[in-house]
C-alpha atoms as a PDB file:
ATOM      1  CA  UNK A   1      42.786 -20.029  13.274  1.00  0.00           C
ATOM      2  CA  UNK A   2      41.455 -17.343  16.005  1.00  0.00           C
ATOM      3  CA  UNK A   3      38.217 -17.284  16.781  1.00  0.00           C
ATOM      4  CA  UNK A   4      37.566 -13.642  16.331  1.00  0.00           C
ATOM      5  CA  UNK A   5      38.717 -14.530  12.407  1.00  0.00           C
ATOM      6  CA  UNK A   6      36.728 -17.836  12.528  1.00  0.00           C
ATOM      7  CA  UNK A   7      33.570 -15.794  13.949  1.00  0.00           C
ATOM      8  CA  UNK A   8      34.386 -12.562  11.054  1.00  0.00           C
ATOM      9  CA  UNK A   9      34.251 -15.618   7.938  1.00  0.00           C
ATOM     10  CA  UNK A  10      31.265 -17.105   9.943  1.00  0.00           C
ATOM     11  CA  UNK A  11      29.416 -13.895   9.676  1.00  0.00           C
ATOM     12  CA  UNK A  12      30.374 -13.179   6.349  1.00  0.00           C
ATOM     13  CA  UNK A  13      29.290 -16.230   5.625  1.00  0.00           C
ATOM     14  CA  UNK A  14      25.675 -16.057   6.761  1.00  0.00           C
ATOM     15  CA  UNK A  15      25.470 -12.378   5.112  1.00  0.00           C
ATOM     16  CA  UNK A  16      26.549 -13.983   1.600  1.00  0.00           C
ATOM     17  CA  UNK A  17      23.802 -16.800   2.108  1.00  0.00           C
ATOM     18  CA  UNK A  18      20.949 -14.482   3.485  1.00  0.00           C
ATOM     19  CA  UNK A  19      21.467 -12.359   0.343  1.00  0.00           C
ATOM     20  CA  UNK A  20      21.523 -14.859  -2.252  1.00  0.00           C
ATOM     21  CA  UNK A  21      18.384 -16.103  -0.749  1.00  0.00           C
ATOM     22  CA  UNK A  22      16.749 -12.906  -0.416  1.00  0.00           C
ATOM     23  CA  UNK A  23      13.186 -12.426  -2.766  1.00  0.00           C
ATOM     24  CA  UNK A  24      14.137 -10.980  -6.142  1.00  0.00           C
ATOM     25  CA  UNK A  25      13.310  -7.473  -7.281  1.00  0.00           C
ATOM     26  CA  UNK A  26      12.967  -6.600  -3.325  1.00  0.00           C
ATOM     27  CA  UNK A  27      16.083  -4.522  -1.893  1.00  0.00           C
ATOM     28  CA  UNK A  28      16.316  -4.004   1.573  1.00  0.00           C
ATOM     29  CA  UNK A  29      17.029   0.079   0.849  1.00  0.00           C
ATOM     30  CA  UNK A  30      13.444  -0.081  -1.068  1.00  0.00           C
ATOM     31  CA  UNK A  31      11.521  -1.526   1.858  1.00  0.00           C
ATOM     32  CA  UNK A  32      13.598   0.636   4.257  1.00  0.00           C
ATOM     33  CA  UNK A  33      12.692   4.065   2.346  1.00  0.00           C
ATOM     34  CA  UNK A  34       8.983   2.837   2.276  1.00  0.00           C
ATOM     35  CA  UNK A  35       8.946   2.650   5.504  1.00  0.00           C
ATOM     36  CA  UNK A  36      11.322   5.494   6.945  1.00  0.00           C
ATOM     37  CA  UNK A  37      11.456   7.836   3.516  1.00  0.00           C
ATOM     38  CA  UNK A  38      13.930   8.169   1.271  1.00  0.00           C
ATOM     39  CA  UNK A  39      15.980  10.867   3.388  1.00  0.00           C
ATOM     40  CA  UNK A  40      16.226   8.151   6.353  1.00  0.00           C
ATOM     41  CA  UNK A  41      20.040   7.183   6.439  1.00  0.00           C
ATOM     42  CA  UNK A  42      20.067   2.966   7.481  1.00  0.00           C
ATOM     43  CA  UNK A  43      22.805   1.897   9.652  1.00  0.00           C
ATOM     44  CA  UNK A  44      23.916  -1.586   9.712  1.00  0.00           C
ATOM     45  CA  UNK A  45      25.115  -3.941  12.853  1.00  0.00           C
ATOM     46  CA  UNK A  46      25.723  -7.188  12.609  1.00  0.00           C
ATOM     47  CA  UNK A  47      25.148  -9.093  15.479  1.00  0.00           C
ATOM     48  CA  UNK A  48      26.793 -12.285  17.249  1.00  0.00           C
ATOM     49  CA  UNK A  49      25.152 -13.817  20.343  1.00  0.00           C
ATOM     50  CA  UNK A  50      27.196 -15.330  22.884  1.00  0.00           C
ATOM     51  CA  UNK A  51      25.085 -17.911  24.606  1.00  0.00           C
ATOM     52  CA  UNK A  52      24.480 -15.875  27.321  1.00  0.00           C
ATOM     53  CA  UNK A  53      22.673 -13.217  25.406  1.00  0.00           C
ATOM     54  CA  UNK A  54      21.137 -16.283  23.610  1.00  0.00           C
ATOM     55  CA  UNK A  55      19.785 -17.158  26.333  1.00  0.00           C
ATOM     56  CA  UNK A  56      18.645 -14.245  28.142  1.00  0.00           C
ATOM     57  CA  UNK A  57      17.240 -12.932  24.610  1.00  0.00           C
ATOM     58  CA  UNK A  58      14.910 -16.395  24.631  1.00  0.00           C
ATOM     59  CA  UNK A  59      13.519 -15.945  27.491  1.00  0.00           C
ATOM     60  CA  UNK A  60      12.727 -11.951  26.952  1.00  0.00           C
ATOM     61  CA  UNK A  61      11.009 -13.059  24.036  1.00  0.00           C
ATOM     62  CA  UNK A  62       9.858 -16.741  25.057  1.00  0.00           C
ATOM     63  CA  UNK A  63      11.108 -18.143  22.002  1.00  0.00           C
ATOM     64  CA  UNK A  64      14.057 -20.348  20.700  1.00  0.00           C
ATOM     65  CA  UNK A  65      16.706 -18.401  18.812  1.00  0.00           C
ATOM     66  CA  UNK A  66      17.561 -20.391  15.944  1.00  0.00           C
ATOM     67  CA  UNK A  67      21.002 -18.554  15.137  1.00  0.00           C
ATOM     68  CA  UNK A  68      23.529 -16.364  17.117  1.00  0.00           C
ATOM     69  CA  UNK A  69      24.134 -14.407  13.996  1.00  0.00           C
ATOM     70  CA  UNK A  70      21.467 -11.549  12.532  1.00  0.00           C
ATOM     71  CA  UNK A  71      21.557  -7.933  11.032  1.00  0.00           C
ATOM     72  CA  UNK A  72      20.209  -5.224  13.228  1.00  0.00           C
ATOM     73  CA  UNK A  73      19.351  -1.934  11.127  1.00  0.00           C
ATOM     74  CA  UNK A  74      18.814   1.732  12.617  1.00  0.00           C
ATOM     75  CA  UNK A  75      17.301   4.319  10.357  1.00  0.00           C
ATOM     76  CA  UNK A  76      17.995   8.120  11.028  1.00  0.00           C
ATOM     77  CA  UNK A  77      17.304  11.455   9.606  1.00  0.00           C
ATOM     78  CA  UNK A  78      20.112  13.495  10.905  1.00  0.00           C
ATOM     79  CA  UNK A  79      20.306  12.055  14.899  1.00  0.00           C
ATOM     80  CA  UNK A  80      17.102  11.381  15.363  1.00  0.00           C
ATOM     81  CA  UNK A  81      16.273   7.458  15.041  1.00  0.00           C
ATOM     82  CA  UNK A  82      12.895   6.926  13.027  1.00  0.00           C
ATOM     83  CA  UNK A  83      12.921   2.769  13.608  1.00  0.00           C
ATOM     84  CA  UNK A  84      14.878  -0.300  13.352  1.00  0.00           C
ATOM     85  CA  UNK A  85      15.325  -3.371  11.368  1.00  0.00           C
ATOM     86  CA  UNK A  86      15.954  -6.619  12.403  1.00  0.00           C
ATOM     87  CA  UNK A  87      16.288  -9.539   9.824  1.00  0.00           C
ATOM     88  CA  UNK A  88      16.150 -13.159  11.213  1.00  0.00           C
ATOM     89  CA  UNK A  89      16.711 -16.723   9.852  1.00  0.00           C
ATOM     90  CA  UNK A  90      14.183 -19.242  11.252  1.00  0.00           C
ATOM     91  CA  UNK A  91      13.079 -22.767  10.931  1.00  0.00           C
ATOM     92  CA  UNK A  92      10.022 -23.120  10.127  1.00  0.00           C
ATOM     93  CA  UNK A  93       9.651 -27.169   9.995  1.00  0.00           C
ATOM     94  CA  UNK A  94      12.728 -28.411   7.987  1.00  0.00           C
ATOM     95  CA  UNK A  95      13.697 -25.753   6.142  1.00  0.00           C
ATOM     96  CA  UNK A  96      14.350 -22.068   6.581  1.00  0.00           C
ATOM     97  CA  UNK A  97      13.136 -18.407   6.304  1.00  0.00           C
ATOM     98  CA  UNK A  98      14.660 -15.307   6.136  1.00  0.00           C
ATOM     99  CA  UNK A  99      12.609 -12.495   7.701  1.00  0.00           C
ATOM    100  CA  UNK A 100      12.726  -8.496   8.049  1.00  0.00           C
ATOM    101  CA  UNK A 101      11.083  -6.970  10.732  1.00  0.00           C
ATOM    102  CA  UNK A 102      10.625  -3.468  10.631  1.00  0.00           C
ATOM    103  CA  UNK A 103      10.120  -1.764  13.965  1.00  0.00           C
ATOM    104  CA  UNK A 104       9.120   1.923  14.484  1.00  0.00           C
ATOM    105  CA  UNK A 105      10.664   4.293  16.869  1.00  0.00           C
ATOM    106  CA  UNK A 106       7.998   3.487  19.541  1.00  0.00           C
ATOM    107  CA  UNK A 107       9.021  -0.688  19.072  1.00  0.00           C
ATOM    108  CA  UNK A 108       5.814  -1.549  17.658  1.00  0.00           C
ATOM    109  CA  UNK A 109       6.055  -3.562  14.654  1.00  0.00           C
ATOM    110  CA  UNK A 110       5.397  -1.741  11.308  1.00  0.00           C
ATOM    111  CA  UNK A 111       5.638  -4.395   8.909  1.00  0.00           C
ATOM    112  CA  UNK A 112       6.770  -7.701   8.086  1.00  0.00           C
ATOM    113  CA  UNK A 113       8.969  -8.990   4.565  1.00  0.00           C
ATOM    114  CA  UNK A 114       9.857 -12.494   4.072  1.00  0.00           C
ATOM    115  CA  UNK A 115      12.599 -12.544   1.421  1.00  0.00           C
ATOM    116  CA  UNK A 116      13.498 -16.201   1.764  1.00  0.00           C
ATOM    117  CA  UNK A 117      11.066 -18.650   2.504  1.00  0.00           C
ATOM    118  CA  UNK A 118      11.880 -22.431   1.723  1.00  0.00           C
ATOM    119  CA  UNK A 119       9.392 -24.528   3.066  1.00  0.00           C
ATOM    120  CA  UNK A 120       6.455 -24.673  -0.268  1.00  0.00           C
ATOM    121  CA  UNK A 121       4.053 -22.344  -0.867  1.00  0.00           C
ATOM    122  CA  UNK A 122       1.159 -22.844   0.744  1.00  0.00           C
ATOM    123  CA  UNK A 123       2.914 -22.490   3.737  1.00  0.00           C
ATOM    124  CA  UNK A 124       3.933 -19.342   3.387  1.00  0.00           C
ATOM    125  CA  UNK A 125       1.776 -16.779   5.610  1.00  0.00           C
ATOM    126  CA  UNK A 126       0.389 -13.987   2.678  1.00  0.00           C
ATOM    127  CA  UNK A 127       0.183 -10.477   3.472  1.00  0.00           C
ATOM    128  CA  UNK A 128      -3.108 -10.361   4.427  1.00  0.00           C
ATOM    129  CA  UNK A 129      -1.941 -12.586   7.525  1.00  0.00           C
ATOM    130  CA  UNK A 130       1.196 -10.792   8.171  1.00  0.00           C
ATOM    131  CA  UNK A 131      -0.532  -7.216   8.454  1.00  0.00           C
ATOM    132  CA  UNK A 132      -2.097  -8.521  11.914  1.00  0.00           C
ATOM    133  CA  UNK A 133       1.023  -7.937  13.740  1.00  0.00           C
ATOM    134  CA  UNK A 134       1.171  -3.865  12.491  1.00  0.00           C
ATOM    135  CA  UNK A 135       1.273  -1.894  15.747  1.00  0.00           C
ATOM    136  CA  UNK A 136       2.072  -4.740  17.742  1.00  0.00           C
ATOM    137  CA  UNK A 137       4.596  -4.623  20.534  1.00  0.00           C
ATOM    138  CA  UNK A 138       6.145  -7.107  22.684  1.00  0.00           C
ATOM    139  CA  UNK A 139       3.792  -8.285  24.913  1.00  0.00           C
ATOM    140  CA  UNK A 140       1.515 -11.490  26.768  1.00  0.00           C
ATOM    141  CA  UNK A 141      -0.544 -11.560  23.825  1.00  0.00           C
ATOM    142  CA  UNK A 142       2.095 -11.787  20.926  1.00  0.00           C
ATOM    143  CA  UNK A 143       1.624 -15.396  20.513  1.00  0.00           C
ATOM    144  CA  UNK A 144      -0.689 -17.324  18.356  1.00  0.00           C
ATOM    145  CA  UNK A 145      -4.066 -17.948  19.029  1.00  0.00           C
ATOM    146  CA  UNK A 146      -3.829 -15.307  21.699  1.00  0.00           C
ATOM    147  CA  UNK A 147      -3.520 -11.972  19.556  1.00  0.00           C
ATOM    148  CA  UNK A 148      -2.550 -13.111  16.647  1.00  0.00           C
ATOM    149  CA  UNK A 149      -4.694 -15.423  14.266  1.00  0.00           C
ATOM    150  CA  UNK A 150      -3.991 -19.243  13.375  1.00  0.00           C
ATOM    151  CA  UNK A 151      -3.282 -19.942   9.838  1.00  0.00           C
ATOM    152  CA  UNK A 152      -5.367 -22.933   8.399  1.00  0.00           C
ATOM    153  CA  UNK A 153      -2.429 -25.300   7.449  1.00  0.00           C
ATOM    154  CA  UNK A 154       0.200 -23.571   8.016  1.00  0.00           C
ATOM    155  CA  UNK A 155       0.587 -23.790  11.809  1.00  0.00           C
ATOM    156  CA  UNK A 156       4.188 -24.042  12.262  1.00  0.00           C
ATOM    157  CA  UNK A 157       4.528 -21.034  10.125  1.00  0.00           C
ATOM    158  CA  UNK A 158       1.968 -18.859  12.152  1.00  0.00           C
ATOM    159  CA  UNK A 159       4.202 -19.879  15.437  1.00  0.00           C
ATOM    160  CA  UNK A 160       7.556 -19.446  13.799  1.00  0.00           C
ATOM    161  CA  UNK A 161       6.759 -15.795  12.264  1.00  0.00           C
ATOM    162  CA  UNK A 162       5.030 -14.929  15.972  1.00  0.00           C
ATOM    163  CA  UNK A 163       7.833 -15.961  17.549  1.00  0.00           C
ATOM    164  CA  UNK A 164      10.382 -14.252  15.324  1.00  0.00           C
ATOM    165  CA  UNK A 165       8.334 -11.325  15.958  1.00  0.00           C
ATOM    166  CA  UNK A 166       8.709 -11.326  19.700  1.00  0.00           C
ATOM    167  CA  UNK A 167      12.737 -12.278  18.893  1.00  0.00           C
ATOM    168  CA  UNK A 168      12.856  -9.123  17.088  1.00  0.00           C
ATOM    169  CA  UNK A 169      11.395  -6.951  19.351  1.00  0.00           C
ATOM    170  CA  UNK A 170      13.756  -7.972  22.171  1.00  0.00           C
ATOM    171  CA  UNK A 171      16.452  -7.651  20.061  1.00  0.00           C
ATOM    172  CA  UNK A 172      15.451  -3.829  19.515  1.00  0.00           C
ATOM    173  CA  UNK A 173      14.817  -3.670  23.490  1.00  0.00           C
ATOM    174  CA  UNK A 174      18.559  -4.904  24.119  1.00  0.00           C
ATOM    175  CA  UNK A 175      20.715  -2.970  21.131  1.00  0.00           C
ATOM    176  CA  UNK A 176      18.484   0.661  21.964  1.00  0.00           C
ATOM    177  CA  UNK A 177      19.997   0.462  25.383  1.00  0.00           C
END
């Protein structure tokens, strides 16, 4: 088999799963219109990493990149670009989660969904928590216990969605140029 049809069933692949994994009675469109309005039109890229970009990508956003593949959003109103979207799959300790970043305009994050998260429940950072990194952009201080807080048992959680966050953002830095 080629690779290019190896790496289109890979990606199809990893779509299917992210879906079927995603939080229920949450759509993607929903959070997108909260956040953009309803007349925002969102354009989807999927994205493949070669290690190269892997690797330059990790060290914009000093951070291990768990997977090559993830969905990069735009959302318009007519031609001019109100924010992006970036949805991630990261390991948290054994298991996974499957997180939406949405990014305005000025790359400052504007909010944070997780629609899969596997690890159990009191791991999971609440919303409370997850509002900390609203207006943040990628800088120094992005990391936890730096700017943002340290979540009582749930450590490895705090550092995986801080982390994500920064992988986002560089991911916004590279596909806007």
């Amino acid at each position: 088999m080629k690779k290019s049809n190896m790496n289109k069933i890979m990606m199809g692949l990893f779509l299917f799963i992210t879906l079927a994994h995603t939080k229920e009675g949450i759509s993607l469109k929903e959070i997108f219109a909260d956040a953009f309005g309803k007349s925002a039109t969102v354009l989807q890229k999927n994205i493949l990493l070669t290690n190269s970009e892997k690797t330059r990508l990790q060290k914009m956003a000093k951070a291990k990149i768990d997977s090559s593949k993830m969905r990069f959003y735009v959302a318009k109103e007519g031609q001019n670009v109100k924010g992006y979207g970036v949805l991630l799959t990261q390991r948290i300790r054994t298991k996974k989660a499957t997180i939406l970043y949405v990014i305005a305009k000025d790359e400052s994050i504007q909010s944070i969904e997780i629609l899969s998260f596997k690890e159990p429940s009191e791991y999971k950072p609440n919303s409370t928590w997850l509002e900390v990194f609203h207006g943040k952009v990628n800088d120094k201080n992005l990391f936890v216990n730096k700017d943002i807080p340290m979540i009582s048992g749930a450590t490895m959680s705090a550092r995986a969605l801080s982390d994500a966050a920064r992988i986002a953002l560089a991911i916004v830095s590279r596909e806007k140029n």
